[in-house]
PDB file of N, CA and C in Angstrom:
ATOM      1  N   UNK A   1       0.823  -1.177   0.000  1.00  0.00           N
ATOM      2  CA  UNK A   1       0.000   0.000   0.000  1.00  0.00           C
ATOM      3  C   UNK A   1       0.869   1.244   0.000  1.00  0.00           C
ATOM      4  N   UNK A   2       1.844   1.549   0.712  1.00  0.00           N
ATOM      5  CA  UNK A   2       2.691   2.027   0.679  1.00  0.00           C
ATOM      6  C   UNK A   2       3.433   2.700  -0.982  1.00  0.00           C
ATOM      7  N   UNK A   3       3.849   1.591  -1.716  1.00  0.00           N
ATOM      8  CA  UNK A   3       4.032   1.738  -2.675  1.00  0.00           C
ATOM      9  C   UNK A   3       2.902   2.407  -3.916  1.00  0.00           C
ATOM     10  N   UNK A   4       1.891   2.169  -3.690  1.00  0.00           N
ATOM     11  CA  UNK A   4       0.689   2.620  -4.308  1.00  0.00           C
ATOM     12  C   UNK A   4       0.721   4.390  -4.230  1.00  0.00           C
ATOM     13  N   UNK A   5       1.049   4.296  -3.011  1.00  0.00           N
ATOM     14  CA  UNK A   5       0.849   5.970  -2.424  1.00  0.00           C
ATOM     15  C   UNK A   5       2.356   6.569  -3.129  1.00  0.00           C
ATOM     16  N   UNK A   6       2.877   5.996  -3.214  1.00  0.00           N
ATOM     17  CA  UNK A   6       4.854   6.747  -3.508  1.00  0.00           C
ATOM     18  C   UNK A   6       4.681   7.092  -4.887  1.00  0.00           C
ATOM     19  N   UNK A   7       4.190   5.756  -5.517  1.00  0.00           N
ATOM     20  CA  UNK A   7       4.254   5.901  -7.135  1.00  0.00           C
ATOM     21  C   UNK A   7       2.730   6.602  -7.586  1.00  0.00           C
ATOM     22  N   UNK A   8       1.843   7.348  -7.290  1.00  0.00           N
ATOM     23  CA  UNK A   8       0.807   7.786  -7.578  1.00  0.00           C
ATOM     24  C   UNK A   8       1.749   9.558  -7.951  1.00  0.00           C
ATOM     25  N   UNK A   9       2.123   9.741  -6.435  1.00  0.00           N
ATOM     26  CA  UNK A   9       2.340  11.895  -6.635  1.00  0.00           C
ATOM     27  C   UNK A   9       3.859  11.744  -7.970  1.00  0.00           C
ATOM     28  N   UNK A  10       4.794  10.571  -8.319  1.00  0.00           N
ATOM     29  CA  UNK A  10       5.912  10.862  -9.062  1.00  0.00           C
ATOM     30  C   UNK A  10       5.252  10.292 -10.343  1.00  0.00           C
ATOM     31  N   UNK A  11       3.674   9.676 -10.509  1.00  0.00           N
ATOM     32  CA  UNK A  11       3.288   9.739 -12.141  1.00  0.00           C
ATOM     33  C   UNK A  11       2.435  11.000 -12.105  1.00  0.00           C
ATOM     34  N   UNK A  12       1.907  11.454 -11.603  1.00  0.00           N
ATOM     35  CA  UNK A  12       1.321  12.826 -12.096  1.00  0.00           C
ATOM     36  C   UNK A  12       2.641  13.960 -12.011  1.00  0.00           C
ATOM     37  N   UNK A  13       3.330  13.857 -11.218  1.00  0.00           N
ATOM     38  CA  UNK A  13       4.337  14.911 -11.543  1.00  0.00           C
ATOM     39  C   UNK A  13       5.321  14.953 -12.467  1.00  0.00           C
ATOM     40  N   UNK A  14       4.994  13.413 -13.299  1.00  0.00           N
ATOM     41  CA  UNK A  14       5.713  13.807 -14.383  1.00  0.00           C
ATOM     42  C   UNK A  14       5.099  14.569 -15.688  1.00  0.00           C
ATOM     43  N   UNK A  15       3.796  14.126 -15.486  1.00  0.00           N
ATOM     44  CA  UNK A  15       3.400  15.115 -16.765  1.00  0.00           C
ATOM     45  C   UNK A  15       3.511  16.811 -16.557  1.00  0.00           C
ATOM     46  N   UNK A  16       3.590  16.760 -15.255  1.00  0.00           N
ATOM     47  CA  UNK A  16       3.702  18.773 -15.142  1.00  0.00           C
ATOM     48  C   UNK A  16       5.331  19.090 -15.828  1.00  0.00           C
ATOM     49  N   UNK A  17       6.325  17.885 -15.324  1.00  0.00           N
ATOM     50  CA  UNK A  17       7.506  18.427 -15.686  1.00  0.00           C
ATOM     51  C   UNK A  17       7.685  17.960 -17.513  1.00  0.00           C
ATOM     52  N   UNK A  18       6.810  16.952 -18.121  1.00  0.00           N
ATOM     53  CA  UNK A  18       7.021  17.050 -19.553  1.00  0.00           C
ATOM     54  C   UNK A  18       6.041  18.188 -20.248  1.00  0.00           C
ATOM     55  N   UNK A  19       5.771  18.995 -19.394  1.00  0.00           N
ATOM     56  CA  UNK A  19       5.075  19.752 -20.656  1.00  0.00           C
ATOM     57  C   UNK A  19       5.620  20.602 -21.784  1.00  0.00           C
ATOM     58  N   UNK A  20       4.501  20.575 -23.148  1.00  0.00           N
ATOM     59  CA  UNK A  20       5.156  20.813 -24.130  1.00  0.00           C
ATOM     60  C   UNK A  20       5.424  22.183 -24.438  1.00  0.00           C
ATOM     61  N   UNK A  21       6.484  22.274 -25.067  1.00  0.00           N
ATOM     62  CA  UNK A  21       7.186  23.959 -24.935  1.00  0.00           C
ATOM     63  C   UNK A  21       6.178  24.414 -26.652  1.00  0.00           C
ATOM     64  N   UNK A  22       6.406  25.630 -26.942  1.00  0.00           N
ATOM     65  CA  UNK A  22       5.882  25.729 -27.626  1.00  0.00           C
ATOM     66  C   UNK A  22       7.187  25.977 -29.151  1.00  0.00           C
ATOM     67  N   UNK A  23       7.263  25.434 -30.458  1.00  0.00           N
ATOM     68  CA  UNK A  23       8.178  25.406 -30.830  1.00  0.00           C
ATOM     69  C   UNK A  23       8.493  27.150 -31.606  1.00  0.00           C
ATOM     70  N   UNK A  24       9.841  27.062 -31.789  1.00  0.00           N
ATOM     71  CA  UNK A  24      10.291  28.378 -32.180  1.00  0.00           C
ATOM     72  C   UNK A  24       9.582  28.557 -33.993  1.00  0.00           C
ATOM     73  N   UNK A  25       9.346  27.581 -34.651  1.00  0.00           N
ATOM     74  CA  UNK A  25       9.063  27.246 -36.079  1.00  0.00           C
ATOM     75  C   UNK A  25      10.514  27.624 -36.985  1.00  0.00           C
ATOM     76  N   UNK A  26      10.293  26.650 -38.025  1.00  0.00           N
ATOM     77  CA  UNK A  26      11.693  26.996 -39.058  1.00  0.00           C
ATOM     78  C   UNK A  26      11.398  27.949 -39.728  1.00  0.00           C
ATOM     79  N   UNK A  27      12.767  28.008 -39.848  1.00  0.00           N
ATOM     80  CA  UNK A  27      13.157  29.665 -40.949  1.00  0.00           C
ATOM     81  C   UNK A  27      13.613  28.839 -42.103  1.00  0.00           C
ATOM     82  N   UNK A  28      13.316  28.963 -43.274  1.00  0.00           N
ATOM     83  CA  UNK A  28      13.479  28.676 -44.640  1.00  0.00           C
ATOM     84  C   UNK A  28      15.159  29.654 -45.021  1.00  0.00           C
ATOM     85  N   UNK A  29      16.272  29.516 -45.319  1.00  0.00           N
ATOM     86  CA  UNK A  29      17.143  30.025 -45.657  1.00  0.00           C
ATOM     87  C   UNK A  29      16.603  30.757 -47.176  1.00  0.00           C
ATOM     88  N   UNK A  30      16.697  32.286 -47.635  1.00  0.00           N
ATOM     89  CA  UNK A  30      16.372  32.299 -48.882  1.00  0.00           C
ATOM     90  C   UNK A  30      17.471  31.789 -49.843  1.00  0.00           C
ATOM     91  N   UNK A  31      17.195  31.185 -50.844  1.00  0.00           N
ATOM     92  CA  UNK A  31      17.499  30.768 -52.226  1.00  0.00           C
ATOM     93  C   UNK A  31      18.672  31.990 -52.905  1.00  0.00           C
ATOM     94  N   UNK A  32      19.790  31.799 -53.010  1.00  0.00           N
ATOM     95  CA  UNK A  32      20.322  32.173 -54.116  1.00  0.00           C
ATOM     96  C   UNK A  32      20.845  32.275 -55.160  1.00  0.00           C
ATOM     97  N   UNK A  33      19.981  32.493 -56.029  1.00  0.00           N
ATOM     98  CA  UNK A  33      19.849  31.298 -57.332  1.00  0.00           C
ATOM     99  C   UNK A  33      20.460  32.893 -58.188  1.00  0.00           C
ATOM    100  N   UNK A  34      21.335  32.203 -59.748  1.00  0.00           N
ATOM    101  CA  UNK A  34      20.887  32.998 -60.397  1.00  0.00           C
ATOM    102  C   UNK A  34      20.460  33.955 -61.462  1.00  0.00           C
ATOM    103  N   UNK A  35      20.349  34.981 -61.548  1.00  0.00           N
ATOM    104  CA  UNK A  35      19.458  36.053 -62.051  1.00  0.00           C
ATOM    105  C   UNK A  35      19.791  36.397 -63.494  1.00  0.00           C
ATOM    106  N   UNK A  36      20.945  36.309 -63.638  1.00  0.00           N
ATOM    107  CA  UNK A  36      21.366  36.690 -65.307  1.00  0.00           C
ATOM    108  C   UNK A  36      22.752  35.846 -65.660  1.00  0.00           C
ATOM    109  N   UNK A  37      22.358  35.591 -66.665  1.00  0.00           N
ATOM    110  CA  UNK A  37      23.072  34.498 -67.866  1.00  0.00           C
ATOM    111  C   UNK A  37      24.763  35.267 -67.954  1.00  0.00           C
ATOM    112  N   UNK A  38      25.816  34.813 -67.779  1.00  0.00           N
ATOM    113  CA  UNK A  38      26.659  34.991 -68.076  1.00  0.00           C
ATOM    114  C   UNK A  38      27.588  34.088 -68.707  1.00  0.00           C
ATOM    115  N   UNK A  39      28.857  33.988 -69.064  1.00  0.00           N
ATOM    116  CA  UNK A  39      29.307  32.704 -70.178  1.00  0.00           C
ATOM    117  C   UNK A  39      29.909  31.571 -69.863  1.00  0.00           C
ATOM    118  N   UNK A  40      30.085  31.717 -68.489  1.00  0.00           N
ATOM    119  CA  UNK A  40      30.032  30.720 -67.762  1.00  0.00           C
ATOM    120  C   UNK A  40      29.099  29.590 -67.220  1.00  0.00           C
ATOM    121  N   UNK A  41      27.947  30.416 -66.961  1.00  0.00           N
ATOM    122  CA  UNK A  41      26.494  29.805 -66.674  1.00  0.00           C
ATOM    123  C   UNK A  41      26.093  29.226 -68.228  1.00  0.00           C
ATOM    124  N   UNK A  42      26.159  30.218 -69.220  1.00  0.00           N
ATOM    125  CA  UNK A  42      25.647  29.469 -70.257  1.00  0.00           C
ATOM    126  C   UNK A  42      26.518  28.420 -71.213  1.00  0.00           C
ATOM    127  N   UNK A  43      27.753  28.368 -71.056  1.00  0.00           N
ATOM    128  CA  UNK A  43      28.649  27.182 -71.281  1.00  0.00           C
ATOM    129  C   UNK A  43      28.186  25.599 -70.459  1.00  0.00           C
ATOM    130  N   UNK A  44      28.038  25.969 -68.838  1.00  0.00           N
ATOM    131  CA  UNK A  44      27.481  24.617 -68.456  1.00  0.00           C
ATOM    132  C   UNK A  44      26.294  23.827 -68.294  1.00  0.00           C
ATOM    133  N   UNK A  45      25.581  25.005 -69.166  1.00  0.00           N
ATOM    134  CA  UNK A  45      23.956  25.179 -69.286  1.00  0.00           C
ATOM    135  C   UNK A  45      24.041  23.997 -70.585  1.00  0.00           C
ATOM    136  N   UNK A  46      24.949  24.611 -71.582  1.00  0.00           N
ATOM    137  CA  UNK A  46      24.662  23.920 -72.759  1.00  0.00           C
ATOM    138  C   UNK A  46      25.344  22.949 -72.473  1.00  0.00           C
ATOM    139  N   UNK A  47      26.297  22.275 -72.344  1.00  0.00           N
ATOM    140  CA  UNK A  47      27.326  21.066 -71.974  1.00  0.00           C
ATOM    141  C   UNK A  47      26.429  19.950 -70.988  1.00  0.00           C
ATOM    142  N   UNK A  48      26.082  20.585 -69.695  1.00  0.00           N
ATOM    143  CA  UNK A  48      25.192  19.488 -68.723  1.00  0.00           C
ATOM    144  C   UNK A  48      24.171  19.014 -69.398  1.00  0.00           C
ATOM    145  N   UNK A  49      23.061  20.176 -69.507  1.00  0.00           N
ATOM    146  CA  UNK A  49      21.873  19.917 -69.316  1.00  0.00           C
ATOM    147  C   UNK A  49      21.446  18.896 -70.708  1.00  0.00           C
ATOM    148  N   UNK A  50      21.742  18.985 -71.512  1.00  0.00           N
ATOM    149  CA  UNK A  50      21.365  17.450 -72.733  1.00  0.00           C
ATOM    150  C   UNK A  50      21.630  16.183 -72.301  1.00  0.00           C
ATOM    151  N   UNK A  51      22.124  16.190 -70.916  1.00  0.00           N
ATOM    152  CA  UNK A  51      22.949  14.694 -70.766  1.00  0.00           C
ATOM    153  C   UNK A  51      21.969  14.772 -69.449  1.00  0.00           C
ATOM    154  N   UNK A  52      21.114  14.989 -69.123  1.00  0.00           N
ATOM    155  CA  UNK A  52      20.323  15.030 -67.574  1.00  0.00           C
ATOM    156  C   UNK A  52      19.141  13.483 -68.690  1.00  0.00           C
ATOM    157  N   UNK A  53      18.836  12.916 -68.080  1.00  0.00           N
ATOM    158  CA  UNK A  53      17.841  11.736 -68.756  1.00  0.00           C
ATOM    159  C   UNK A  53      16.802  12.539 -68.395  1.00  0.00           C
ATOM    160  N   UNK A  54      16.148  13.136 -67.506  1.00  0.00           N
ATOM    161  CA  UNK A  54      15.042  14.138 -67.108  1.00  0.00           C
ATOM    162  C   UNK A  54      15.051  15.618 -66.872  1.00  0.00           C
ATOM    163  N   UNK A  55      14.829  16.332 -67.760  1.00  0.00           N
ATOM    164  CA  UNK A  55      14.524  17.558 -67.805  1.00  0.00           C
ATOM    165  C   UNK A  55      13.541  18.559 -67.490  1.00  0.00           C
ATOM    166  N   UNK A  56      13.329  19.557 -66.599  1.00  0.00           N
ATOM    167  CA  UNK A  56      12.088  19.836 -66.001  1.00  0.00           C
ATOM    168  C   UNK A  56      12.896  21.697 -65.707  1.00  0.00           C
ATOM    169  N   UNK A  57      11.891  22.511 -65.538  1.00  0.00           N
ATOM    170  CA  UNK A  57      12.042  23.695 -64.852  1.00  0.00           C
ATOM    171  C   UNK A  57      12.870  23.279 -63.715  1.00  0.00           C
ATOM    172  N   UNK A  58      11.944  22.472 -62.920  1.00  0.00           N
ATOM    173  CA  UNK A  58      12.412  22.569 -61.171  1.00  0.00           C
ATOM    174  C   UNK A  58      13.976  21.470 -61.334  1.00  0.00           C
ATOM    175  N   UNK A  59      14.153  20.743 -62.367  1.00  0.00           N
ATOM    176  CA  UNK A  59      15.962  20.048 -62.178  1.00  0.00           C
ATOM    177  C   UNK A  59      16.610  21.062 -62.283  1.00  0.00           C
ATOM    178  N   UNK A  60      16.456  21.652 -63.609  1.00  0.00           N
ATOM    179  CA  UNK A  60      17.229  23.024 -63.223  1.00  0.00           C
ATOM    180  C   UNK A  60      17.665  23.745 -62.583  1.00  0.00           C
ATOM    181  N   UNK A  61      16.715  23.996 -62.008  1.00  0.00           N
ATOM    182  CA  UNK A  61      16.190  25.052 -61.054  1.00  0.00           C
ATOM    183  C   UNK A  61      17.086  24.436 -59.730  1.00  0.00           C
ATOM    184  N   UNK A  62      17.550  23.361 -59.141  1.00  0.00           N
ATOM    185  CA  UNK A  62      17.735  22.536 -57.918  1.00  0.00           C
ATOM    186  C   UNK A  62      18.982  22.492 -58.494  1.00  0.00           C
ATOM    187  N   UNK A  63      19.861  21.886 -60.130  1.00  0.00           N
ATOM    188  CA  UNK A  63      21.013  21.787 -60.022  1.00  0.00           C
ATOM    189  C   UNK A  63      21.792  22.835 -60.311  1.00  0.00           C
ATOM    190  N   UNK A  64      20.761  23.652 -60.837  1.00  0.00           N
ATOM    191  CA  UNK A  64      22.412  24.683 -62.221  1.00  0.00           C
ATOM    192  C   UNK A  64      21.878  26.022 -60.464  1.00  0.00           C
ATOM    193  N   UNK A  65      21.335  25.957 -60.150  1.00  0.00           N
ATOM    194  CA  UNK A  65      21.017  27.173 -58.873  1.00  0.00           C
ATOM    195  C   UNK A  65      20.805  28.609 -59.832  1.00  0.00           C
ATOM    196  N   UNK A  66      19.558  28.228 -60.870  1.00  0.00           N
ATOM    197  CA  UNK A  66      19.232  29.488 -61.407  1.00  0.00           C
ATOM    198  C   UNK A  66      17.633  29.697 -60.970  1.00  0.00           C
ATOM    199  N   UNK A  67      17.084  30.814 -60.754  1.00  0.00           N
ATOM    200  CA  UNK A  67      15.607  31.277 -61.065  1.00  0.00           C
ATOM    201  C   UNK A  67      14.763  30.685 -62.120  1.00  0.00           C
ATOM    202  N   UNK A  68      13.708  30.760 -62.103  1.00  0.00           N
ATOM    203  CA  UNK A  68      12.737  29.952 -62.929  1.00  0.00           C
ATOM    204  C   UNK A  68      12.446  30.505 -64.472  1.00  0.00           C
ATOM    205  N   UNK A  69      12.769  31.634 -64.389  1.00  0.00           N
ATOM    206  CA  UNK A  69      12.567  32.216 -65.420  1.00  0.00           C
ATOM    207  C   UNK A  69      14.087  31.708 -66.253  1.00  0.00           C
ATOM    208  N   UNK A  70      14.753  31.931 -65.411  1.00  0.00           N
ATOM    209  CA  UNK A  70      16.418  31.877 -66.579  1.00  0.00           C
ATOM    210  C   UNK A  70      15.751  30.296 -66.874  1.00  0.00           C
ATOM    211  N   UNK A  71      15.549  29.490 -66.084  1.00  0.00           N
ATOM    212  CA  UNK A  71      15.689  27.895 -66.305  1.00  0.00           C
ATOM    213  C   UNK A  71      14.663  27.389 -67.904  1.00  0.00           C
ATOM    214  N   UNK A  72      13.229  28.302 -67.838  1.00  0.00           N
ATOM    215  CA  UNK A  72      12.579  28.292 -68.883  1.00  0.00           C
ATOM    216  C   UNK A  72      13.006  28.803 -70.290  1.00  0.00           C
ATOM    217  N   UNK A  73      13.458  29.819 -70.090  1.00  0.00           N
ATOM    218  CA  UNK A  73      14.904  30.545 -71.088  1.00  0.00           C
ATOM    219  C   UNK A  73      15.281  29.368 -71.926  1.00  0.00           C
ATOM    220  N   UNK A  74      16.374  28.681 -70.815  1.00  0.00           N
ATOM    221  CA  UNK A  74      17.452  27.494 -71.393  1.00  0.00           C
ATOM    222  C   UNK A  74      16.791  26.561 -71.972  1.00  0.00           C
ATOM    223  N   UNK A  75      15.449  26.012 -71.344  1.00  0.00           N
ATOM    224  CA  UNK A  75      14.953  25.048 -71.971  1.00  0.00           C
ATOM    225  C   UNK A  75      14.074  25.388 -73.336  1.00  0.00           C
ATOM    226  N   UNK A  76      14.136  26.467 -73.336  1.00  0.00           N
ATOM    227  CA  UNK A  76      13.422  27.067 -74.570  1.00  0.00           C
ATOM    228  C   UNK A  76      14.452  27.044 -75.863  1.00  0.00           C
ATOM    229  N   UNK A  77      15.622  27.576 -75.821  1.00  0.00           N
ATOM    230  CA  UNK A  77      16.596  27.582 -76.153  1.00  0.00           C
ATOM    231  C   UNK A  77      17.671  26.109 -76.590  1.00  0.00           C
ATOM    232  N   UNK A  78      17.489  25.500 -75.612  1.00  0.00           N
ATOM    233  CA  UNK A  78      17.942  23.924 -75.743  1.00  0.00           C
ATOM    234  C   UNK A  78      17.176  23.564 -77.081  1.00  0.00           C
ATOM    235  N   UNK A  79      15.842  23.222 -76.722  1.00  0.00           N
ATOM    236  CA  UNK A  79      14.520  22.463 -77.796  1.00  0.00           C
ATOM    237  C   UNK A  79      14.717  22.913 -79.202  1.00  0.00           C
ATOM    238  N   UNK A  80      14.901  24.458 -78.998  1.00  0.00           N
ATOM    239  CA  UNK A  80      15.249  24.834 -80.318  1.00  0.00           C
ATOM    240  C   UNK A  80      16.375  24.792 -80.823  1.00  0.00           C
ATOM    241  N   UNK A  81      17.347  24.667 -80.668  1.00  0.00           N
ATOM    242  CA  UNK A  81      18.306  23.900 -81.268  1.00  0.00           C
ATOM    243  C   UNK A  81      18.813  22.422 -81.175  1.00  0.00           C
ATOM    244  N   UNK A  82      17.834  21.591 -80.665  1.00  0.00           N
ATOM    245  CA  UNK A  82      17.523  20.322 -80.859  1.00  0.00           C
ATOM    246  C   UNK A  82      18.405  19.280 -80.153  1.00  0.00           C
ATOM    247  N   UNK A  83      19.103  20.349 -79.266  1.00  0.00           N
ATOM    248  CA  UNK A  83      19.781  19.036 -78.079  1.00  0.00           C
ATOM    249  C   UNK A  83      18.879  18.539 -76.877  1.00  0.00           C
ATOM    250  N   UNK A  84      17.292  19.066 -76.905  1.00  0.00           N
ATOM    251  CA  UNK A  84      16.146  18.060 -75.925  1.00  0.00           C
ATOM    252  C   UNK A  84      15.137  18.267 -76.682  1.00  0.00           C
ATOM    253  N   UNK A  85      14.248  17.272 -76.197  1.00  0.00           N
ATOM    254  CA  UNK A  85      13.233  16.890 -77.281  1.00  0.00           C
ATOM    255  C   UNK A  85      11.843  16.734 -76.054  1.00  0.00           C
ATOM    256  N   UNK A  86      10.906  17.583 -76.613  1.00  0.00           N
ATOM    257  CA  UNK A  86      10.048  17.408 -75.205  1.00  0.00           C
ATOM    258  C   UNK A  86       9.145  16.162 -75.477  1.00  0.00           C
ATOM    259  N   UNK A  87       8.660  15.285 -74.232  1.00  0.00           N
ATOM    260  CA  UNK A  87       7.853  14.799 -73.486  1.00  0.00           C
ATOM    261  C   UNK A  87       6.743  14.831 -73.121  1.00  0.00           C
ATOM    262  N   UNK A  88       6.258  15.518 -72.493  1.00  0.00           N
ATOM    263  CA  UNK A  88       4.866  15.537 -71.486  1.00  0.00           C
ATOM    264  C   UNK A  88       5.104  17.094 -72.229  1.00  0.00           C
ATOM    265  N   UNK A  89       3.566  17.770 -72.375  1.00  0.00           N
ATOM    266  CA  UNK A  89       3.793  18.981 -72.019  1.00  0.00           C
ATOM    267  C   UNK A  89       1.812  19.816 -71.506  1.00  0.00           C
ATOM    268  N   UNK A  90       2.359  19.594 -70.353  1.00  0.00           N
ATOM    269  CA  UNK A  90       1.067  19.838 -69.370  1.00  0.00           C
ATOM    270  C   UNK A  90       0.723  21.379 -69.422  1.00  0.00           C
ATOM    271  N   UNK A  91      -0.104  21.895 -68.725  1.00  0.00           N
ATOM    272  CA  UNK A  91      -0.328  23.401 -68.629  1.00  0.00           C
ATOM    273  C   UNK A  91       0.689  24.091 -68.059  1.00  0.00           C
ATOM    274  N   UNK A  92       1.128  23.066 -67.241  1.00  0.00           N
ATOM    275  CA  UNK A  92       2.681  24.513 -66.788  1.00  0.00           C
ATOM    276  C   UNK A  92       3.718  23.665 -66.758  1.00  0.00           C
ATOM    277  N   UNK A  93       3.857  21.942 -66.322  1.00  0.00           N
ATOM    278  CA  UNK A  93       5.051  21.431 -65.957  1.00  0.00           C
ATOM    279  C   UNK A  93       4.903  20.905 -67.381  1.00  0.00           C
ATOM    280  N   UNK A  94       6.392  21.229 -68.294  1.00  0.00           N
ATOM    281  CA  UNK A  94       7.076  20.467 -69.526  1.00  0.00           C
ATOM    282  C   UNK A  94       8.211  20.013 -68.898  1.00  0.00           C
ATOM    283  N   UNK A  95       7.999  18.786 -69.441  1.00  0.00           N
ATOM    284  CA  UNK A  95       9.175  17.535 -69.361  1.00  0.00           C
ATOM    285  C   UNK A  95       9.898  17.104 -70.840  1.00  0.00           C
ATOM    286  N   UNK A  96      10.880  17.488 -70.906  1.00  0.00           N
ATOM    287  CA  UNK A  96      11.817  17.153 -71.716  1.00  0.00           C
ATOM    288  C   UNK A  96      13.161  16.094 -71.285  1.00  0.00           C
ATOM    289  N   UNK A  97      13.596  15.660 -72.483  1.00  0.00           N
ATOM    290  CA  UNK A  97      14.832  14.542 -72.201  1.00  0.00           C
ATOM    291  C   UNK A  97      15.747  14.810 -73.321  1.00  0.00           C
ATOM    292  N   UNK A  98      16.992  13.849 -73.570  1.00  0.00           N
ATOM    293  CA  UNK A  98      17.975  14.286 -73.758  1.00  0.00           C
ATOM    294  C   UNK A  98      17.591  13.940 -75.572  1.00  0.00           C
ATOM    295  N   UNK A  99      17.920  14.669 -76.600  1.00  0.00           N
ATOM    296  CA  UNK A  99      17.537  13.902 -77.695  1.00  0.00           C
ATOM    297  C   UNK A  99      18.642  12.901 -78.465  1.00  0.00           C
ATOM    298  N   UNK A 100      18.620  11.404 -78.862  1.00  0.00           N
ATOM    299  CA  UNK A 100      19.148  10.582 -79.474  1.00  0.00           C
ATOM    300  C   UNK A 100      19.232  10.876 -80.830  1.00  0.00           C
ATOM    301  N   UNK A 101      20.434  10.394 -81.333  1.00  0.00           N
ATOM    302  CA  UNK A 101      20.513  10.241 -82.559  1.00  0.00           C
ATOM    303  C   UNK A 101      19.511   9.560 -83.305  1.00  0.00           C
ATOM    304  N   UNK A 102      19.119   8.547 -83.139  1.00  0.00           N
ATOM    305  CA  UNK A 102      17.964   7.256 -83.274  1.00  0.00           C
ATOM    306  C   UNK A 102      16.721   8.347 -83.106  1.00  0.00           C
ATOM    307  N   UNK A 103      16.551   9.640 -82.880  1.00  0.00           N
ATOM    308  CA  UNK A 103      15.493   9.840 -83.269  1.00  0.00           C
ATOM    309  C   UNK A 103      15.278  11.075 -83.811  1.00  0.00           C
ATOM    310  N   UNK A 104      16.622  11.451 -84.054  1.00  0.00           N
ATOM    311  CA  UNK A 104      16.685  12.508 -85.902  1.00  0.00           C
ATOM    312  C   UNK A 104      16.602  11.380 -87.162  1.00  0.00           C
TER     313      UNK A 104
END
């Protein structure tokens, strides 16, 4: 009985001492991606990006660390001179891939 009484006040006092804090929330680091084409950016623009097997705004966008707009640019630019060949092309996400010889 004894024991009944000891271990009763150290389980309710543990929930007073776990209570939950309230969290600080994350901070998103901003993005610096970027903004204008220079001949460096556009040398590894043209060299990488035909050899990616999947082509999208957002690969771009995640590997070369440019803005969305430059990334649509390149892929605009790529297609038309025929080193990617598009895929899917939905209302906003186009998917392009690398183009083969085997299919000039």
């Amino acid at each position: 009985m004894a024991k009944a009484k000891a271990a009763a006040p150290t389980s309710s006092g543990g929930k007073a001492a776990k209570k939950k804090k309230w969290s600080k929330g994350k901070v998103k680091d901003k993005a610096q991606h970027a903004v204008a084409v220079d001949k460096v950016l556009f040398d590894r623009i043209v060299k990488e990006v035909p050899t990616f097997r999947m082509i999208s705004v957002s690969t771009l966008i995640d590997r070369l660390k440019v803005n969305g707009s430059l990334a649509r640019r390149a892929i605009q630019h790529l297609e038309k001179e025929g080193h990617i060949k598009r895929i899917v092309h939905h209302s906003r996400q186009l998917i392009y891939t690398r183009a083969t010889a085997a299919a000039d």
